[in-house]
N, C-alpha and C. Protein backbone atom coordinates (compact mmCIF):
# COMPACT_ATOMS: atom_id res chain seq x y z
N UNK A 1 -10.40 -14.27 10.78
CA UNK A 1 -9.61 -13.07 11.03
C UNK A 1 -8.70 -12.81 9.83
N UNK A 2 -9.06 -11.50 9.19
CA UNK A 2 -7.91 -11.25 8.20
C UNK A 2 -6.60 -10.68 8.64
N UNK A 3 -5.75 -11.53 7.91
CA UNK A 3 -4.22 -11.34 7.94
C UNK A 3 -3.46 -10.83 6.85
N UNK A 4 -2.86 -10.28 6.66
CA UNK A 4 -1.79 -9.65 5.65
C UNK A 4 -0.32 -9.57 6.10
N UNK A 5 0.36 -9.89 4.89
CA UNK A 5 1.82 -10.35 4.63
C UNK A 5 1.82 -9.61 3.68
N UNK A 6 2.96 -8.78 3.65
CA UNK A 6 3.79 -8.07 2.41
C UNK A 6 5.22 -8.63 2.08
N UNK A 7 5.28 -8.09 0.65
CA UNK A 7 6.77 -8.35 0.35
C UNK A 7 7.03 -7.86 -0.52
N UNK A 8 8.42 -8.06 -1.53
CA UNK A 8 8.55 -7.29 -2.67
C UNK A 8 9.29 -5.71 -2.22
N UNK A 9 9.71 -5.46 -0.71
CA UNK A 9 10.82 -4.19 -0.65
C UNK A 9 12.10 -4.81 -0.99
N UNK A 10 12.83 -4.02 -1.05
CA UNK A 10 14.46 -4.16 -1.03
C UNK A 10 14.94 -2.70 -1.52
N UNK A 11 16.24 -2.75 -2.26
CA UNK A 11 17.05 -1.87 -2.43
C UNK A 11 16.82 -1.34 -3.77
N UNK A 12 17.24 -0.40 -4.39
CA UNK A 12 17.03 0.31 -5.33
C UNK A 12 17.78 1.41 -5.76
N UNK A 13 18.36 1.74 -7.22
CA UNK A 13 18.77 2.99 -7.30
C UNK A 13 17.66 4.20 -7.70
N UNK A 14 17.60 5.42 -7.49
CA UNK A 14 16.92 6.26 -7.41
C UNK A 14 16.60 6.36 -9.45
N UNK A 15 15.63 6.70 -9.55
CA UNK A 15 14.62 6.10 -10.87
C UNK A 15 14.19 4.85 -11.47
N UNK A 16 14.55 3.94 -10.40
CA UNK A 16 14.08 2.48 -10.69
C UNK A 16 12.65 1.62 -10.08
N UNK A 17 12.50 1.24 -9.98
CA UNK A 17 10.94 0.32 -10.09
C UNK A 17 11.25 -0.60 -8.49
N UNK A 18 10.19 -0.73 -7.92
CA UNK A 18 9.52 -2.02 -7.30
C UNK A 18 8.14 -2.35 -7.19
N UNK A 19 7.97 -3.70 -6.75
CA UNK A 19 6.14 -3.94 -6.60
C UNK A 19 5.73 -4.56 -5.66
N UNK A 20 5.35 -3.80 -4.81
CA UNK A 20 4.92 -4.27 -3.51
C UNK A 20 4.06 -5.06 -3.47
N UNK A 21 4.01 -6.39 -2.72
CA UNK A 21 3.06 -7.47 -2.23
C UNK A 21 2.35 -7.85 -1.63
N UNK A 22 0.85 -7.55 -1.18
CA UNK A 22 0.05 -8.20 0.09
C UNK A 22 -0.45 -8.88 -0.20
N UNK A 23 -0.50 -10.13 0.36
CA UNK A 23 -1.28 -11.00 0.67
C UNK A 23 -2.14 -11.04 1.51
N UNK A 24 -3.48 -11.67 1.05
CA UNK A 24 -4.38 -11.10 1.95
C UNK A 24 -5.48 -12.86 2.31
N UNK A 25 -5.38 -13.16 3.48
CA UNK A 25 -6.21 -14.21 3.96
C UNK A 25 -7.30 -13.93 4.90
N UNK A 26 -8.16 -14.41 4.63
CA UNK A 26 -9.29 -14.48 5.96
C UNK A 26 -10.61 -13.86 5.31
N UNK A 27 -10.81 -13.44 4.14
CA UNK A 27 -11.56 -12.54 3.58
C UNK A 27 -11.72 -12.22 1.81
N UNK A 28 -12.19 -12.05 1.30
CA UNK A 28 -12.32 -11.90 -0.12
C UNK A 28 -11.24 -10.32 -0.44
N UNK A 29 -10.55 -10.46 -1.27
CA UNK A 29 -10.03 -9.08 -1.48
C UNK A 29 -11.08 -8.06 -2.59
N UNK A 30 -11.78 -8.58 -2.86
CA UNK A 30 -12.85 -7.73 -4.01
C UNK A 30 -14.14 -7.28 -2.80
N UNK A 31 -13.91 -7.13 -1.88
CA UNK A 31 -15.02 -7.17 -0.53
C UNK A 31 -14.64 -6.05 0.00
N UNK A 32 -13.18 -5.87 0.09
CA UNK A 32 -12.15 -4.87 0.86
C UNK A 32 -11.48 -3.73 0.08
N UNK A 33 -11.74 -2.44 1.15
CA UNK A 33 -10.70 -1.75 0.88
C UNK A 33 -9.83 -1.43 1.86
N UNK A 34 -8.67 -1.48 0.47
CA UNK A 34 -6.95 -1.36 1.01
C UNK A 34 -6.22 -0.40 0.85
N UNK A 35 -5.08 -0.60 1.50
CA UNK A 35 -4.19 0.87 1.57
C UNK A 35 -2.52 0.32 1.59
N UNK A 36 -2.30 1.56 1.34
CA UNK A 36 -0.26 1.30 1.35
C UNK A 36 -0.39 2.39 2.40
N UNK A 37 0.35 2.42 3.56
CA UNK A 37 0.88 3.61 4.18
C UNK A 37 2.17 3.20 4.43
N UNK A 38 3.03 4.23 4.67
CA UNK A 38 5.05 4.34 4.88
C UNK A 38 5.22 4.69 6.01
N UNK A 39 6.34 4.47 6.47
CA UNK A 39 6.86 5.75 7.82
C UNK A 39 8.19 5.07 7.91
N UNK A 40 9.14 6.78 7.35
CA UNK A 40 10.53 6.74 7.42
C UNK A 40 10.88 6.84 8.97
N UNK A 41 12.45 6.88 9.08
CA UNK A 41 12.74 6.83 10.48
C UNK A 41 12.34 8.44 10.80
N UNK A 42 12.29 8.10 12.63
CA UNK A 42 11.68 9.47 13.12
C UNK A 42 10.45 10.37 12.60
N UNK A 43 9.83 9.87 11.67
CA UNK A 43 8.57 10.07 10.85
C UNK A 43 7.18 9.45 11.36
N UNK A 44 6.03 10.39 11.14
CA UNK A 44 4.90 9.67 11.69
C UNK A 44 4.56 8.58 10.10
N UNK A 45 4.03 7.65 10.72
CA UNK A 45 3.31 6.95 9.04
C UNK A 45 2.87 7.74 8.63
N UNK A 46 2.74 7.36 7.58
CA UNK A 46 1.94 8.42 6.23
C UNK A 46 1.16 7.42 4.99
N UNK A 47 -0.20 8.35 4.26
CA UNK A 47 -0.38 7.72 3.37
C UNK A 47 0.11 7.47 1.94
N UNK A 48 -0.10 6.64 1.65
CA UNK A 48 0.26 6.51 0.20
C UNK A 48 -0.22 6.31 -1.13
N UNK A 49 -1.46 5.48 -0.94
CA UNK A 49 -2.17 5.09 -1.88
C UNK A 49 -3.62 3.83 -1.25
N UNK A 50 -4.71 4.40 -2.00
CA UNK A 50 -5.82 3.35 -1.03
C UNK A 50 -6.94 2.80 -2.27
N UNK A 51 -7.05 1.83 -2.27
CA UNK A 51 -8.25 1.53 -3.44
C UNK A 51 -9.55 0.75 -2.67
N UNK A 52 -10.60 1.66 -3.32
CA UNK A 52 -11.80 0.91 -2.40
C UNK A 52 -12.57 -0.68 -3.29
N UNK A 53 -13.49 -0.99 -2.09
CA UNK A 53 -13.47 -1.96 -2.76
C UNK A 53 -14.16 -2.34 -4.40
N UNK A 54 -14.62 -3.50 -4.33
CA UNK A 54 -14.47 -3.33 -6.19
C UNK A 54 -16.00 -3.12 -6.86
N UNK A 55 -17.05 -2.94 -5.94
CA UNK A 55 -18.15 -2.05 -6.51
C UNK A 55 -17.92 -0.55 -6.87
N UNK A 56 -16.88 -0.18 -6.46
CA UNK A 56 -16.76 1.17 -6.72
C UNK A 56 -15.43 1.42 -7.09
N UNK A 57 -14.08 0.32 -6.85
CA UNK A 57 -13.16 0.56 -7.38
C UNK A 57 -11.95 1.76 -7.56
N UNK A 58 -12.55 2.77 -6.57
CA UNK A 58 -11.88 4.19 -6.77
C UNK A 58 -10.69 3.96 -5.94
N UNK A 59 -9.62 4.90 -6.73
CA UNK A 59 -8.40 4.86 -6.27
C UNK A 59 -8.06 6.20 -5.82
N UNK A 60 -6.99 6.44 -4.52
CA UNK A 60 -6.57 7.51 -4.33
C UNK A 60 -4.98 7.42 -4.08
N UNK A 61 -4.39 8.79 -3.90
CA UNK A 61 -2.44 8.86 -3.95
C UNK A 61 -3.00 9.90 -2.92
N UNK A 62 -1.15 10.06 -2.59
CA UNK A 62 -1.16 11.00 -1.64
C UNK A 62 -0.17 11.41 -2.78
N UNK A 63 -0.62 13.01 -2.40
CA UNK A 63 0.26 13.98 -3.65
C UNK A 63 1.53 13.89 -4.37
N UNK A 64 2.58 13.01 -2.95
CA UNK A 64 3.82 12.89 -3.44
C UNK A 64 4.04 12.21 -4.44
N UNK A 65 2.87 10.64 -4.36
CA UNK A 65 3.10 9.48 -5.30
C UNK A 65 2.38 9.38 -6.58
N UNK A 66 1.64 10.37 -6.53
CA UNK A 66 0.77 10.47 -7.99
C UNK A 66 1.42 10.73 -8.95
N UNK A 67 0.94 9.23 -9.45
CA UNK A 67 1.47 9.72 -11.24
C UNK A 67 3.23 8.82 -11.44
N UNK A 68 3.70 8.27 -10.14
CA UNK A 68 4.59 7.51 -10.06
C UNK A 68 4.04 5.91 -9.69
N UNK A 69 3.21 6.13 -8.80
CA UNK A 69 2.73 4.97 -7.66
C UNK A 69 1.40 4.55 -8.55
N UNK A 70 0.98 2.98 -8.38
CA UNK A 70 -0.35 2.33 -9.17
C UNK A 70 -0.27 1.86 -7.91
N UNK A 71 -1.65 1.72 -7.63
CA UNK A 71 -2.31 0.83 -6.73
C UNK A 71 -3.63 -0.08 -7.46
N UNK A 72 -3.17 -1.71 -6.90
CA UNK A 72 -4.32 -2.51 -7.76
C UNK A 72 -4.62 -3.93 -7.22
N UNK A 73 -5.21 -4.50 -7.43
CA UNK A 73 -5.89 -5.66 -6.76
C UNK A 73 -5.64 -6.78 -7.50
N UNK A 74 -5.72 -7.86 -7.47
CA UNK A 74 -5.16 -9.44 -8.07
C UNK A 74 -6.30 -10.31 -7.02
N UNK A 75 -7.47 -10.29 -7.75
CA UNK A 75 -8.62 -11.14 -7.40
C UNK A 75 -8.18 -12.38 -7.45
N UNK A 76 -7.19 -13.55 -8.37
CA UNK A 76 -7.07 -14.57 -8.79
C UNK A 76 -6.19 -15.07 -7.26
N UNK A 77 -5.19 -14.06 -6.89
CA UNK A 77 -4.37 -14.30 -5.91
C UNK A 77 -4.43 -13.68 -4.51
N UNK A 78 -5.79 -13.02 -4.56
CA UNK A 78 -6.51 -12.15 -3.73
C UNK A 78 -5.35 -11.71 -2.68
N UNK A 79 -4.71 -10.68 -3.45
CA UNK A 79 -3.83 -9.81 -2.87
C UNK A 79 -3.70 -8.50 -3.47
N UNK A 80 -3.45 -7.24 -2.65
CA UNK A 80 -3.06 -6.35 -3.97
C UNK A 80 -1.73 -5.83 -3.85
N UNK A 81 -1.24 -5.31 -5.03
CA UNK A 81 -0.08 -4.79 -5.21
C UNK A 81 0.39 -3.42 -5.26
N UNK A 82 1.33 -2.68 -5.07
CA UNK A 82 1.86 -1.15 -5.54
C UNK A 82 3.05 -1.44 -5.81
N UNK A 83 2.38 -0.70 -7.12
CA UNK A 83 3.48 -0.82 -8.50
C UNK A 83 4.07 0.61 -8.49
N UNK A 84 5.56 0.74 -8.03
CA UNK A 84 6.68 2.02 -7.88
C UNK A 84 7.38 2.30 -8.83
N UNK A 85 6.96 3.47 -9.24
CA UNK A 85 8.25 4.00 -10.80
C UNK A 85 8.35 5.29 -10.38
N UNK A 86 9.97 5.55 -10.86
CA UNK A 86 10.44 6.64 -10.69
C UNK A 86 10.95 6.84 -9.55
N UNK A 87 11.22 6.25 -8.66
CA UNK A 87 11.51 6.17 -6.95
C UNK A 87 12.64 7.31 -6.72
N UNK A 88 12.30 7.76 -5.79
CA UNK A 88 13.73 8.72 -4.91
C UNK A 88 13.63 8.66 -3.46
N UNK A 89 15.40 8.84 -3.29
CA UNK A 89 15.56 8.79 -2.25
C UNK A 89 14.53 9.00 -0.96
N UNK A 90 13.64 9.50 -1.20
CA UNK A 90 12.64 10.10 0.20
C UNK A 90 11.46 9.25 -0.22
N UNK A 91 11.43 8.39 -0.90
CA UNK A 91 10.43 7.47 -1.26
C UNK A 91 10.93 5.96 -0.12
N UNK A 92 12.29 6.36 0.59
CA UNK A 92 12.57 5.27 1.38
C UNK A 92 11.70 5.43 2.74
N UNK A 93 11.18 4.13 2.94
CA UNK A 93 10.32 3.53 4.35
C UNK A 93 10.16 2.14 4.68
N UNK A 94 9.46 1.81 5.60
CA UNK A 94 8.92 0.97 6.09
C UNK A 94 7.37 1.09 5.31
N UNK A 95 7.45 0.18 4.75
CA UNK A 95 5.70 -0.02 3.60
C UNK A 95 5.27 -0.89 4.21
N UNK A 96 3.74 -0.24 4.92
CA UNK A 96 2.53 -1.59 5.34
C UNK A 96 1.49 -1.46 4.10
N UNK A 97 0.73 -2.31 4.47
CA UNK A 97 -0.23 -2.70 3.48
C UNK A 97 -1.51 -2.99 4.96
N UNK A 98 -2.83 -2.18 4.65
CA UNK A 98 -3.84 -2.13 5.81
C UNK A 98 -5.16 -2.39 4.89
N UNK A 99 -5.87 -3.19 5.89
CA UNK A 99 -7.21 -3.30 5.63
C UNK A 99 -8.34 -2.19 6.36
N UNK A 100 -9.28 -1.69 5.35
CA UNK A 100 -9.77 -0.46 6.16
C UNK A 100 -11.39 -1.49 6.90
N UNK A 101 -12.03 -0.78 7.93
CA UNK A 101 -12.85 -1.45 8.49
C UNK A 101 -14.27 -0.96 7.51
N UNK A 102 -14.00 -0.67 6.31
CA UNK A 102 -15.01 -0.78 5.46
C UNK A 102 -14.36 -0.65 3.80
N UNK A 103 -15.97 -1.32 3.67
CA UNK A 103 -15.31 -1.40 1.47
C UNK A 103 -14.90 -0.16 1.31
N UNK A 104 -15.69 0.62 1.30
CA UNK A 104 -15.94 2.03 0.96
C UNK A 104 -15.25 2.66 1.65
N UNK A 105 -14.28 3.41 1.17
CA UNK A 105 -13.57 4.10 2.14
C UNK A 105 -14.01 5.57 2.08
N UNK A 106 -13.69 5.81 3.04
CA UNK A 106 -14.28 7.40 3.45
C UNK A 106 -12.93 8.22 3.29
N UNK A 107 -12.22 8.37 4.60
CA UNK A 107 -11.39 8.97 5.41
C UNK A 107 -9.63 8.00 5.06
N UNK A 108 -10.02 7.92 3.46
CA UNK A 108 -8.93 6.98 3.39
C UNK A 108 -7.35 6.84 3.51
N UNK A 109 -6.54 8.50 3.90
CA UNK A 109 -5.73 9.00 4.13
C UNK A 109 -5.57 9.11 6.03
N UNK A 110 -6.42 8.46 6.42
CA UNK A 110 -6.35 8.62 8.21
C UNK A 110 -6.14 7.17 8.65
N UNK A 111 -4.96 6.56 9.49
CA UNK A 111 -4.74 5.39 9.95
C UNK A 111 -5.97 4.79 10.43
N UNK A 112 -6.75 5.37 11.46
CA UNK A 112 -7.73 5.03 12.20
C UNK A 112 -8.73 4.08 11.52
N UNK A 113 -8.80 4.71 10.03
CA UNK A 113 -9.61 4.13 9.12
C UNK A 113 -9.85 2.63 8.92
N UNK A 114 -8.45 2.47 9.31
CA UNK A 114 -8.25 0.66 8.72
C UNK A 114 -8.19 -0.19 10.33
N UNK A 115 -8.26 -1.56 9.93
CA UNK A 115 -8.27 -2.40 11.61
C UNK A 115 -7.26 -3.26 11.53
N UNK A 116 -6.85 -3.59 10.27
CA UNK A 116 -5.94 -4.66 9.99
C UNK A 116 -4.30 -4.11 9.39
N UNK A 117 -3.28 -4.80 9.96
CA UNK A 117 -2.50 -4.14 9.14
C UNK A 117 -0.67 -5.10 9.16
N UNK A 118 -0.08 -5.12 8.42
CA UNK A 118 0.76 -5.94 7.95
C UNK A 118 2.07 -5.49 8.70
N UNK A 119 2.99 -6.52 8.59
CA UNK A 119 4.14 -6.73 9.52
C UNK A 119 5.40 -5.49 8.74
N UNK A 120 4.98 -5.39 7.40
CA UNK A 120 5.85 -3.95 6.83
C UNK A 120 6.90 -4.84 5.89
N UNK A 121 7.33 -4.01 5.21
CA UNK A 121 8.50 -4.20 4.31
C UNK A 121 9.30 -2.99 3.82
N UNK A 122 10.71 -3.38 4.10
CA UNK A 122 11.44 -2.29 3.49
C UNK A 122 11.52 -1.62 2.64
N UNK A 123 11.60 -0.69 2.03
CA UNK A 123 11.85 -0.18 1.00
C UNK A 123 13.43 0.73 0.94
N UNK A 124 14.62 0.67 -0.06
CA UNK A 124 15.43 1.73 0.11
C UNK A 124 16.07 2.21 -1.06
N UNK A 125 15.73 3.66 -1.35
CA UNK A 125 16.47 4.51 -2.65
C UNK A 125 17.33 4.97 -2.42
N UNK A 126 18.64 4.42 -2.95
CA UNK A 126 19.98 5.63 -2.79
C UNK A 126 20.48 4.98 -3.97
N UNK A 127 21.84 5.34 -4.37
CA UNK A 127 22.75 5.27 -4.99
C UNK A 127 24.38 5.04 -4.70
């Protein structure tokens, strides 16, 4: 059974950096595709960023985070990471990290997509 653990939220001033952490057991991470989704308070989750697995390697953002947000994989430590630059305030959430129920992701912006999914980590931008 795959399991995932995140880490790497905390606090932040607004244009500064973090790098989010999953760990990923039960499964090869070069087998899988993964995802970041958020959800601020009173907010439905949302996506964020999803990379399929590594025959095909394709990456996707959700509009807000493109071009700020990297999403990437660490075969050695078979976990992957999202790497945050430029952060603002509305970039604050609750960050999971999900396994989708296939390499290949299709529908990679829809929760349903994934089966597995992590206990969350904070994230917070202010000043």
């Amino acid at each position: 059974q795959v399991q995932l653990v995140e880490s790497g939220g905390g606090w932040v001033q607004p244009g500064g950096s973090l790098r989010l952490f999953c760990a990923v057991s039960g499964d090869t991470i070069s087998r899988l595709g993964m995802a970041w989704f958020r959800q601020a308070p009173e907010k439905e989750r949302e996506f964020v960023a999803a990379i399929n697995w590594i025959w095909t390697d394709r990456q996707y953002y959700a509009d807000s985070v493109r071009g700020r947000f990297t999403i990437s994989r660490d075969k050695a430590k078979n976990a992957v990471y999202l790497q945050m630059n430029s952060l603002k305030p509305e970039d604050t959430a609750v960050y999971y990290c999900a396994k989708a129920k296939f390499g290949d992701i299709s529908h990679f912006h829809v929760p349903d997509t994934y089966n597995t999914w992590g206990q969350g980590t904070q994230v917070t931008v202010s000043s």
